[in-house]
PDB file of N, CA and C in Angstrom:
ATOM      1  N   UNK A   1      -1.536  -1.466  16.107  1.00  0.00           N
ATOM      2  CA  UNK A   1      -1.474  -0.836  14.805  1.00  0.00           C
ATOM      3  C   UNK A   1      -0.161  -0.078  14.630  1.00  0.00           C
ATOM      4  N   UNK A   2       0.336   0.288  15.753  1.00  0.00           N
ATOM      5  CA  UNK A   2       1.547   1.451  15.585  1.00  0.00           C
ATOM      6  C   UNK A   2       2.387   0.531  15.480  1.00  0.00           C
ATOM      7  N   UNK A   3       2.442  -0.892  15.814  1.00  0.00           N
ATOM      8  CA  UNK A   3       3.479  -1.888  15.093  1.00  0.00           C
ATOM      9  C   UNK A   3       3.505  -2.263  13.645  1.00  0.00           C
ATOM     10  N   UNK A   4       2.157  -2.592  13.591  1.00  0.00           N
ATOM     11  CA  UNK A   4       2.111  -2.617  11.434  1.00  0.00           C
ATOM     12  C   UNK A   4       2.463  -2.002  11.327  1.00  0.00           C
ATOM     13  N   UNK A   5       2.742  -0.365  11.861  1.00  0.00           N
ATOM     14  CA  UNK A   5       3.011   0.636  10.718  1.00  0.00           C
ATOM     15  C   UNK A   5       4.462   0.652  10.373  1.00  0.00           C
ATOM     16  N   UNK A   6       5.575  -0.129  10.900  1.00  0.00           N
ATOM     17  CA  UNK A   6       6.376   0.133  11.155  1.00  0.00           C
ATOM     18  C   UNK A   6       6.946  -1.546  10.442  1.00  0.00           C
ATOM     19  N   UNK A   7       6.448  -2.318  10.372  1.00  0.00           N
ATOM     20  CA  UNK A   7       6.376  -3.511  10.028  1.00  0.00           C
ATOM     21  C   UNK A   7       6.736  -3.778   8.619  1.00  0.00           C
ATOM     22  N   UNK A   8       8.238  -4.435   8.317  1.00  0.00           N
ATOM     23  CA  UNK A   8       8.064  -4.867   7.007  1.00  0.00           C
ATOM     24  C   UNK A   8       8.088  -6.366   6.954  1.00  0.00           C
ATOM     25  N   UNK A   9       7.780  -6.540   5.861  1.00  0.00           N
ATOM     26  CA  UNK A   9       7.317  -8.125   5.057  1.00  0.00           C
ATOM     27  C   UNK A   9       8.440  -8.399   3.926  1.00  0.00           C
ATOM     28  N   UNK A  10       8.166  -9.595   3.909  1.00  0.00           N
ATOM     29  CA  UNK A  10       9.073  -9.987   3.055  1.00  0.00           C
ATOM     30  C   UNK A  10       7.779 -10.297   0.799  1.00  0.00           C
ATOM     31  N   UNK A  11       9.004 -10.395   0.821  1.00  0.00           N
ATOM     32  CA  UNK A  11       7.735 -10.391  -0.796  1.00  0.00           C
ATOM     33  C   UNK A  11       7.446 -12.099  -1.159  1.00  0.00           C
ATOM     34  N   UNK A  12       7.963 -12.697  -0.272  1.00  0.00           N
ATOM     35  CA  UNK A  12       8.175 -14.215  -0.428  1.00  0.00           C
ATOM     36  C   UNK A  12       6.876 -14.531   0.948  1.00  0.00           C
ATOM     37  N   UNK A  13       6.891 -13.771   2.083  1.00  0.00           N
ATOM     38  CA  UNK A  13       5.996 -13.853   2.680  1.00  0.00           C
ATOM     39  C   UNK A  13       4.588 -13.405   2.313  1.00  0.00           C
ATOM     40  N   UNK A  14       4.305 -12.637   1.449  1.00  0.00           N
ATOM     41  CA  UNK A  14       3.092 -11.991   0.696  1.00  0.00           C
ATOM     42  C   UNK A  14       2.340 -12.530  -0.023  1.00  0.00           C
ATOM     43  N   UNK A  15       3.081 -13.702  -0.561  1.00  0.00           N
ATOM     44  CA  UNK A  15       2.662 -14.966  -1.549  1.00  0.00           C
ATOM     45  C   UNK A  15       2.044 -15.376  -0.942  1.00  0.00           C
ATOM     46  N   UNK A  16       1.962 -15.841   0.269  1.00  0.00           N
ATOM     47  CA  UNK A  16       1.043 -17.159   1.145  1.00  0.00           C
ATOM     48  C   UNK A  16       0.258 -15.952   2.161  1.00  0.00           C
ATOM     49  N   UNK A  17       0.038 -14.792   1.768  1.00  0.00           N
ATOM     50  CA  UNK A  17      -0.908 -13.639   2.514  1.00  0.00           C
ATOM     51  C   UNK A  17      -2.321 -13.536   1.408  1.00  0.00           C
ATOM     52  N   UNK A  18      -3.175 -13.709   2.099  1.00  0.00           N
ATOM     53  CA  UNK A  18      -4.816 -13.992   1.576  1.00  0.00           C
ATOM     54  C   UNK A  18      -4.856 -11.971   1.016  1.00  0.00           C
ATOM     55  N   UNK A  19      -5.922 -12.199   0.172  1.00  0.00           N
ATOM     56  CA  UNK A  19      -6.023 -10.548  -0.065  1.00  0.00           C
ATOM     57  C   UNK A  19      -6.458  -9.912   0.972  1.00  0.00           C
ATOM     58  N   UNK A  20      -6.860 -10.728   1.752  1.00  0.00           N
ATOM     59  CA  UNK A  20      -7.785  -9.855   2.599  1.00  0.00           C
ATOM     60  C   UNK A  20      -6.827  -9.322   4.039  1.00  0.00           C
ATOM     61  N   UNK A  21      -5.500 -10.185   4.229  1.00  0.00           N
ATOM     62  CA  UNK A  21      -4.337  -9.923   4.910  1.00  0.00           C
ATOM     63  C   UNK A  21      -3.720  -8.477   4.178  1.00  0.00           C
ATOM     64  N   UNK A  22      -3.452  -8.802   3.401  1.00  0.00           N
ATOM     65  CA  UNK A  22      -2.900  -7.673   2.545  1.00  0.00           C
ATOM     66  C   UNK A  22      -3.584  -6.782   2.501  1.00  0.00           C
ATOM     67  N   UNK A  23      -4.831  -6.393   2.356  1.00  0.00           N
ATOM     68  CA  UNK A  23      -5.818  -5.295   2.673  1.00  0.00           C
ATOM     69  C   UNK A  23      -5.648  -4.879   3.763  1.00  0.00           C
ATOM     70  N   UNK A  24      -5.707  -5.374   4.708  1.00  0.00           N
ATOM     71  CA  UNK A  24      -5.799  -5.197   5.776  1.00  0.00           C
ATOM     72  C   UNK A  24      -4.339  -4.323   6.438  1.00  0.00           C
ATOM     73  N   UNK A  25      -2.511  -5.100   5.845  1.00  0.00           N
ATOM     74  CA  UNK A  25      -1.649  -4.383   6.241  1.00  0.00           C
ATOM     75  C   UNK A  25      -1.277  -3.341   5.175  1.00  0.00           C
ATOM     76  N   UNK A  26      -1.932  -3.258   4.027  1.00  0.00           N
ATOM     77  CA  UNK A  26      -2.075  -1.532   3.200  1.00  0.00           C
ATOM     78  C   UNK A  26      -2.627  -0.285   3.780  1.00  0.00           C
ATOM     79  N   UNK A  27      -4.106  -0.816   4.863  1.00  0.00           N
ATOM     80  CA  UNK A  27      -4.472   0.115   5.162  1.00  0.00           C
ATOM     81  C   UNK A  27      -4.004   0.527   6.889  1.00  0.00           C
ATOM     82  N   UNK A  28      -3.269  -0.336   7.307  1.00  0.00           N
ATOM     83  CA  UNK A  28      -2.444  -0.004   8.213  1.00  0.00           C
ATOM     84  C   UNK A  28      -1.111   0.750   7.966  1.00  0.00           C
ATOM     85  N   UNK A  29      -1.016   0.600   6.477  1.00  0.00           N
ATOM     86  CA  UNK A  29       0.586   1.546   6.217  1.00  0.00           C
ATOM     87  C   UNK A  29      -0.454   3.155   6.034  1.00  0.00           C
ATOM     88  N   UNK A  30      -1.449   3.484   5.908  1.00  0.00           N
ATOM     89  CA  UNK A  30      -1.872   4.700   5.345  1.00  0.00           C
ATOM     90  C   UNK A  30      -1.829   5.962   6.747  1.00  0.00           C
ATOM     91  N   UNK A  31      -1.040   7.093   5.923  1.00  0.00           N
ATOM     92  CA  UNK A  31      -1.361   7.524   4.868  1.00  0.00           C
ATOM     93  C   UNK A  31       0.408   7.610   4.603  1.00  0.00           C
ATOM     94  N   UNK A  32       0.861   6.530   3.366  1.00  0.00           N
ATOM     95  CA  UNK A  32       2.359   6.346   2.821  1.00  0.00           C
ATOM     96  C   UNK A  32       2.015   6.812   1.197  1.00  0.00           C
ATOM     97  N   UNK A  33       3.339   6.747   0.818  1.00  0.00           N
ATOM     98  CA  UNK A  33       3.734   7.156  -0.940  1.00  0.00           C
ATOM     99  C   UNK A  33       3.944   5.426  -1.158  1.00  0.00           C
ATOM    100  N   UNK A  34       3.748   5.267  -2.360  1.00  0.00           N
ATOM    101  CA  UNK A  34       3.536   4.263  -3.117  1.00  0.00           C
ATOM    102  C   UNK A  34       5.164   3.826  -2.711  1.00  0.00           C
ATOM    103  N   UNK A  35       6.198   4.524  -2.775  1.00  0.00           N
ATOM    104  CA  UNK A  35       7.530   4.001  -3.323  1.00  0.00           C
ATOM    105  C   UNK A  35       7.672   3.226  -1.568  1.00  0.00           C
ATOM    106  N   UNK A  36       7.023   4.022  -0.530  1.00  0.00           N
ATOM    107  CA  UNK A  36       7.637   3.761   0.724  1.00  0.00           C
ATOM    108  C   UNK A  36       6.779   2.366   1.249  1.00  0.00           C
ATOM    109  N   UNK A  37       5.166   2.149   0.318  1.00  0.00           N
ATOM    110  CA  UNK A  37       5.134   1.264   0.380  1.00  0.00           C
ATOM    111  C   UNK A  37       5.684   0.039  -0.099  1.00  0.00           C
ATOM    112  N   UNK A  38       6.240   0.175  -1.226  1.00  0.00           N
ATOM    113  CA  UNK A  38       6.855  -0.982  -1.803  1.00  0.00           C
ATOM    114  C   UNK A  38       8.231  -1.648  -0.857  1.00  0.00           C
ATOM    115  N   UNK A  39       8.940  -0.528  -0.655  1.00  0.00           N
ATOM    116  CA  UNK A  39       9.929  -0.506   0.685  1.00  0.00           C
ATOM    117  C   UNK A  39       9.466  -1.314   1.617  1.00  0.00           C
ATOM    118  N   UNK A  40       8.141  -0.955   2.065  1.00  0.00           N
ATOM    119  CA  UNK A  40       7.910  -2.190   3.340  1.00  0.00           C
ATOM    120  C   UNK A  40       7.612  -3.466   3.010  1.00  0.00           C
ATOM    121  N   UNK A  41       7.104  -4.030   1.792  1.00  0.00           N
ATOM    122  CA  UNK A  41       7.110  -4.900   1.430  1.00  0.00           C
ATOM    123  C   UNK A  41       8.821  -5.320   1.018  1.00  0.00           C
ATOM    124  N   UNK A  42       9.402  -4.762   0.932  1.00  0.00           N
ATOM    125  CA  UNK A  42      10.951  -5.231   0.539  1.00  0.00           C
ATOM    126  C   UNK A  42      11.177  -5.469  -1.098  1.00  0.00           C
ATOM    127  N   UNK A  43      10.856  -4.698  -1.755  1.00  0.00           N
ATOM    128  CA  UNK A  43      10.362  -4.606  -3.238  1.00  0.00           C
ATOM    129  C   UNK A  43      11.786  -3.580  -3.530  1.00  0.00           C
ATOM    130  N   UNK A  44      12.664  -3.857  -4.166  1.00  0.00           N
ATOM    131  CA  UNK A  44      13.489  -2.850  -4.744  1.00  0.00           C
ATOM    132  C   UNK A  44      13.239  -2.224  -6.289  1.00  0.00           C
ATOM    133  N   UNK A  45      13.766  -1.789  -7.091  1.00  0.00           N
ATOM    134  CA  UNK A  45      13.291  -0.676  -7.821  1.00  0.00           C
ATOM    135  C   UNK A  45      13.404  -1.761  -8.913  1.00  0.00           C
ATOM    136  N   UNK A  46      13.901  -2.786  -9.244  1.00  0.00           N
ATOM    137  CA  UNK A  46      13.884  -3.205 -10.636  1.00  0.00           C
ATOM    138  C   UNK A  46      13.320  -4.730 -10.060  1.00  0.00           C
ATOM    139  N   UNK A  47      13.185  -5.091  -9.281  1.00  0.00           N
ATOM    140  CA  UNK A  47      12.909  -6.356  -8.484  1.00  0.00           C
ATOM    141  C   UNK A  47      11.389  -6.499  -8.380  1.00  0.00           C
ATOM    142  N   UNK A  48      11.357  -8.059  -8.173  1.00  0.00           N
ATOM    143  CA  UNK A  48       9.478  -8.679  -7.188  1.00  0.00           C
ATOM    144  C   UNK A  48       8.358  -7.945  -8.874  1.00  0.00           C
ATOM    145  N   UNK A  49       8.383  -8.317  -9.464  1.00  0.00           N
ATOM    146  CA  UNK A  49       7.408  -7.332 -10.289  1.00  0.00           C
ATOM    147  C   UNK A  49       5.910  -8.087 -10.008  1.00  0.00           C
ATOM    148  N   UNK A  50       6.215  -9.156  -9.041  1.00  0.00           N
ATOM    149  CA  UNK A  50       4.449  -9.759  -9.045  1.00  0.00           C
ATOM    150  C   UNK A  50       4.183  -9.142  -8.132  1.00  0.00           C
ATOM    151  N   UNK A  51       4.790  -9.008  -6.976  1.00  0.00           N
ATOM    152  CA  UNK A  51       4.957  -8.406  -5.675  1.00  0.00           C
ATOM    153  C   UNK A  51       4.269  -6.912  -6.215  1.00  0.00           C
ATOM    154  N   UNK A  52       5.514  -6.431  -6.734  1.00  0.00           N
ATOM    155  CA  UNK A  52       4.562  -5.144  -7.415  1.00  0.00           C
ATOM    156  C   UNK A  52       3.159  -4.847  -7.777  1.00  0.00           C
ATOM    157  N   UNK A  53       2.683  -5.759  -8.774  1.00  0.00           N
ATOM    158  CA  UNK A  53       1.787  -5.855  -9.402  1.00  0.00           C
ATOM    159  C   UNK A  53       0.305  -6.080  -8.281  1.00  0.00           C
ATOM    160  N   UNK A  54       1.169  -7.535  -7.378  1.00  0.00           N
ATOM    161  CA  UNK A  54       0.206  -7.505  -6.589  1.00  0.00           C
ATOM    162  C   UNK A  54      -0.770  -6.062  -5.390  1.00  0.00           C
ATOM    163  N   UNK A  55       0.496  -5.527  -4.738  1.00  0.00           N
ATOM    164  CA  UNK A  55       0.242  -4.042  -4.113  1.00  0.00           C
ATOM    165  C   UNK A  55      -0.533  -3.283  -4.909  1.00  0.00           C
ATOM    166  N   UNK A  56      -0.357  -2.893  -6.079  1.00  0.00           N
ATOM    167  CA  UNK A  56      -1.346  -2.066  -7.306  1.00  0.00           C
ATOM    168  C   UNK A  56      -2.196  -2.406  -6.936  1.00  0.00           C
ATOM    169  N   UNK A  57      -2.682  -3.881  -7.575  1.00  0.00           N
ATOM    170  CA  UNK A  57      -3.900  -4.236  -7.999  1.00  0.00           C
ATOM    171  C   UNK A  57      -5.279  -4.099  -6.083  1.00  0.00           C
ATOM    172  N   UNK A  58      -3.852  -4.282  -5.364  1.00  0.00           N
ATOM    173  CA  UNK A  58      -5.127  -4.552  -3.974  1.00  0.00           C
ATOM    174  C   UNK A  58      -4.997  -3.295  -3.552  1.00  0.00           C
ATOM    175  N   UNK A  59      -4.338  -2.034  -4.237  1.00  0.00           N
ATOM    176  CA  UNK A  59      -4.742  -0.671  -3.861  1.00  0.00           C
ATOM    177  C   UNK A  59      -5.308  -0.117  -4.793  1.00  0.00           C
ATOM    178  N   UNK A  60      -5.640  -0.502  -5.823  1.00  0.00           N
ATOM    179  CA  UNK A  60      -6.792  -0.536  -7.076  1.00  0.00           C
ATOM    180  C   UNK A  60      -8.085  -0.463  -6.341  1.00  0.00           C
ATOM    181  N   UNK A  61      -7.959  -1.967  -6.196  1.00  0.00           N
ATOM    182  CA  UNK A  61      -9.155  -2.301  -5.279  1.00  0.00           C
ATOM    183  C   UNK A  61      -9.599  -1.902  -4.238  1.00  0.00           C
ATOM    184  N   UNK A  62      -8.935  -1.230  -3.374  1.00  0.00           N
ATOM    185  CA  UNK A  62      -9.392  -0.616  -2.050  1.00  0.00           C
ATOM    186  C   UNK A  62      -9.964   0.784  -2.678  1.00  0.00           C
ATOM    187  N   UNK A  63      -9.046   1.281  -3.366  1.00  0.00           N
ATOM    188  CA  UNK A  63      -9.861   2.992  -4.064  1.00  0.00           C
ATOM    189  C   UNK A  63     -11.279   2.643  -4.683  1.00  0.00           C
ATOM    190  N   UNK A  64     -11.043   1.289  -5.412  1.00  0.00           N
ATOM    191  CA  UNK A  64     -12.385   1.389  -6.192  1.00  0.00           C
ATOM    192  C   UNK A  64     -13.726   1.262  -5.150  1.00  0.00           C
ATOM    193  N   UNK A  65     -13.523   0.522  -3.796  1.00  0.00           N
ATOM    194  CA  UNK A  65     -14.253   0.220  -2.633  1.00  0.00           C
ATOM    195  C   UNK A  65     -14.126   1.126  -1.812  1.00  0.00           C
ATOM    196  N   UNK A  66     -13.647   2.636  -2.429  1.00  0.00           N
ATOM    197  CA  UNK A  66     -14.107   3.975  -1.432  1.00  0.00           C
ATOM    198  C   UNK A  66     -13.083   3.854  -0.233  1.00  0.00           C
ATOM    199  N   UNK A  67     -12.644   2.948  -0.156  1.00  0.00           N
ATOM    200  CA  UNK A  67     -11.668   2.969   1.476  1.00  0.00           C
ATOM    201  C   UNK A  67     -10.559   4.054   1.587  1.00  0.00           C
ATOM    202  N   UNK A  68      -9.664   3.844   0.021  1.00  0.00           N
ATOM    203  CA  UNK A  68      -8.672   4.524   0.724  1.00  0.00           C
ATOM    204  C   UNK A  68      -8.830   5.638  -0.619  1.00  0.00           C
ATOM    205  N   UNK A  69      -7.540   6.730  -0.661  1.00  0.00           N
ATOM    206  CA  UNK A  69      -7.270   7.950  -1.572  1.00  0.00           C
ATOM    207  C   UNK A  69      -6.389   7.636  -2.534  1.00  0.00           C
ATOM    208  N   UNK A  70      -6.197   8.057  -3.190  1.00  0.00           N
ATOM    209  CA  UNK A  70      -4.772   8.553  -4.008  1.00  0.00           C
ATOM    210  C   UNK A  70      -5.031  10.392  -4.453  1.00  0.00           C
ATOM    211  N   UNK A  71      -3.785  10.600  -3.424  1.00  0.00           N
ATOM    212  CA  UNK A  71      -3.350  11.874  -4.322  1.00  0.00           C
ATOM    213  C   UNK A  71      -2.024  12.325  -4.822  1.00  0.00           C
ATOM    214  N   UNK A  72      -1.647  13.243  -5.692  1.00  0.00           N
ATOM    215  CA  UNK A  72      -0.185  13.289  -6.428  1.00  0.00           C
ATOM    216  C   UNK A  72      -0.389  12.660  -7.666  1.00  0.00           C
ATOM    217  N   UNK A  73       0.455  12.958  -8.638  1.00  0.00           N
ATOM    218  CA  UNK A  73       0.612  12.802 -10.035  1.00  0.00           C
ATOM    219  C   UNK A  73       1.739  11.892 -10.077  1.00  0.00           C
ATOM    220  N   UNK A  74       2.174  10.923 -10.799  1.00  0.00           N
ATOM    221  CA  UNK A  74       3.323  10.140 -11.277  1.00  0.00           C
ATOM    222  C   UNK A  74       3.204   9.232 -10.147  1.00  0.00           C
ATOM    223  N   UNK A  75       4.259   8.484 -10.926  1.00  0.00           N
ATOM    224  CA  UNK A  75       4.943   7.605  -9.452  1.00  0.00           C
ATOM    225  C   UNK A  75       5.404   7.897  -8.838  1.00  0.00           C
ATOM    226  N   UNK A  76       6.410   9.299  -8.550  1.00  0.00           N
ATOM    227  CA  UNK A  76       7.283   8.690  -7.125  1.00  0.00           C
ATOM    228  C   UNK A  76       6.083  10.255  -6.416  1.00  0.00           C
ATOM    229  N   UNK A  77       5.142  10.319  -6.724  1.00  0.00           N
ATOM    230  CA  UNK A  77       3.996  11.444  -5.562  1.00  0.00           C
ATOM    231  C   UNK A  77       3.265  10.721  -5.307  1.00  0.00           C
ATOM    232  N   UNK A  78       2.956  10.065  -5.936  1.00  0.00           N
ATOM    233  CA  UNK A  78       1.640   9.331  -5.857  1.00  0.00           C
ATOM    234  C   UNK A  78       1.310   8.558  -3.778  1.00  0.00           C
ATOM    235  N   UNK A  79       0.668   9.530  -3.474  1.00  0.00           N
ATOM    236  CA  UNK A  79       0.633   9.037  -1.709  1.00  0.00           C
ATOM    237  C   UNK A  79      -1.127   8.535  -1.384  1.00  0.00           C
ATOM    238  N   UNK A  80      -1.303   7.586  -0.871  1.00  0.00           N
ATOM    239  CA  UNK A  80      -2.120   6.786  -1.001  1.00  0.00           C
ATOM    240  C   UNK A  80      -2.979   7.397   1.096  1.00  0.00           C
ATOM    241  N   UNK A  81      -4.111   7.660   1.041  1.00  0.00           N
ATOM    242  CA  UNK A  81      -4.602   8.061   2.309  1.00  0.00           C
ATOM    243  C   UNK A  81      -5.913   6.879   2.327  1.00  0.00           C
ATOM    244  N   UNK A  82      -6.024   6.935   3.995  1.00  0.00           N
ATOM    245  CA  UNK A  82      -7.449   6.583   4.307  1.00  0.00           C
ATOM    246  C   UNK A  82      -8.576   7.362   3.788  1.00  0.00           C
ATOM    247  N   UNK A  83      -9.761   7.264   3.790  1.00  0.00           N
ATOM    248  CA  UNK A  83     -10.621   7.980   2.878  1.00  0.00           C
ATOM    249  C   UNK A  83     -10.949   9.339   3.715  1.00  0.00           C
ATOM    250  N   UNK A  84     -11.633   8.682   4.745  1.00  0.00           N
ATOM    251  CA  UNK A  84     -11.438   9.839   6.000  1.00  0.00           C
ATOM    252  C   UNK A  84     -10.478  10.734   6.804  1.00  0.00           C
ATOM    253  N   UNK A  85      -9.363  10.049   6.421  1.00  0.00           N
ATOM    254  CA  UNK A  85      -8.127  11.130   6.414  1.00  0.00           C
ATOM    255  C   UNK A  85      -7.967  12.081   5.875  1.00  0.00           C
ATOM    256  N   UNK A  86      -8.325  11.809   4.491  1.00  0.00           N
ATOM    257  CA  UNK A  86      -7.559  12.599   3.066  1.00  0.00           C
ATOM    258  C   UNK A  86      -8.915  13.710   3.644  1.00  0.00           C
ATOM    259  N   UNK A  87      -9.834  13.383   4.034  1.00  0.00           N
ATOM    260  CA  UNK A  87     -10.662  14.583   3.902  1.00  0.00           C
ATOM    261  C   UNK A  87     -10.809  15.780   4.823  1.00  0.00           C
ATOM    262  N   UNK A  88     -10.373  14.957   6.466  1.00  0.00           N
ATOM    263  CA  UNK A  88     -10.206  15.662   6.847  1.00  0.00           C
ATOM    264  C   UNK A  88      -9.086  16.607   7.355  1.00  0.00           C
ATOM    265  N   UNK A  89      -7.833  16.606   6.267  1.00  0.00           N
ATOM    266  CA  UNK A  89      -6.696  17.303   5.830  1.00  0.00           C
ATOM    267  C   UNK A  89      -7.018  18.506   4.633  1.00  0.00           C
ATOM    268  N   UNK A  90      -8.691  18.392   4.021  1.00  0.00           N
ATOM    269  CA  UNK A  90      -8.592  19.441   2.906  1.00  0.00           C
ATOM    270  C   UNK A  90      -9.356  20.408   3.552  1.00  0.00           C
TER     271      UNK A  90
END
């Protein structure tokens, strides 16, 4: 795991990654900020917008399935935790 965490991807490699791959290396990046995840995916600031879109939507989905957190306001706070992390930090 201490290698995922450290692990970037390419956004061309993400395409042929099942959701359930991608679930899987989101919640190995936690607990990151949205911007530092996009970084590991190799996503630059005006670039990849499916790439983008895709990360949202499968960290949509993990919050809506209780797994992981979001806390912070806007985009560049916005830091994304395990569920059991975030809690036991308050």
């Amino acid at each position: 795991m201490a290698k995922e965490k450290n692990q970037v991807y390419t956004p061309h490699a993400m395409t042929h990654m099942s959701d359930e791959d991608v679930d899987r290396i989101l919640l190995g990046f936690m607990p990151m900020k949205l911007t530092k995840i996009y970084e590991r995916f190799g996503v630059r600031k005006s670039s990849s917008k499916k790439t983008k879109n895709r990360i949202r939507n499968r960290l949509n989905a993990l919050t809506d399935n209780g797994l992981i957190y979001a806390s912070g306001r806007g985009y560049r706070s916005l830091k994304y935790h395990k569920k059991d992390e975030y809690q036991e930090s308050t």
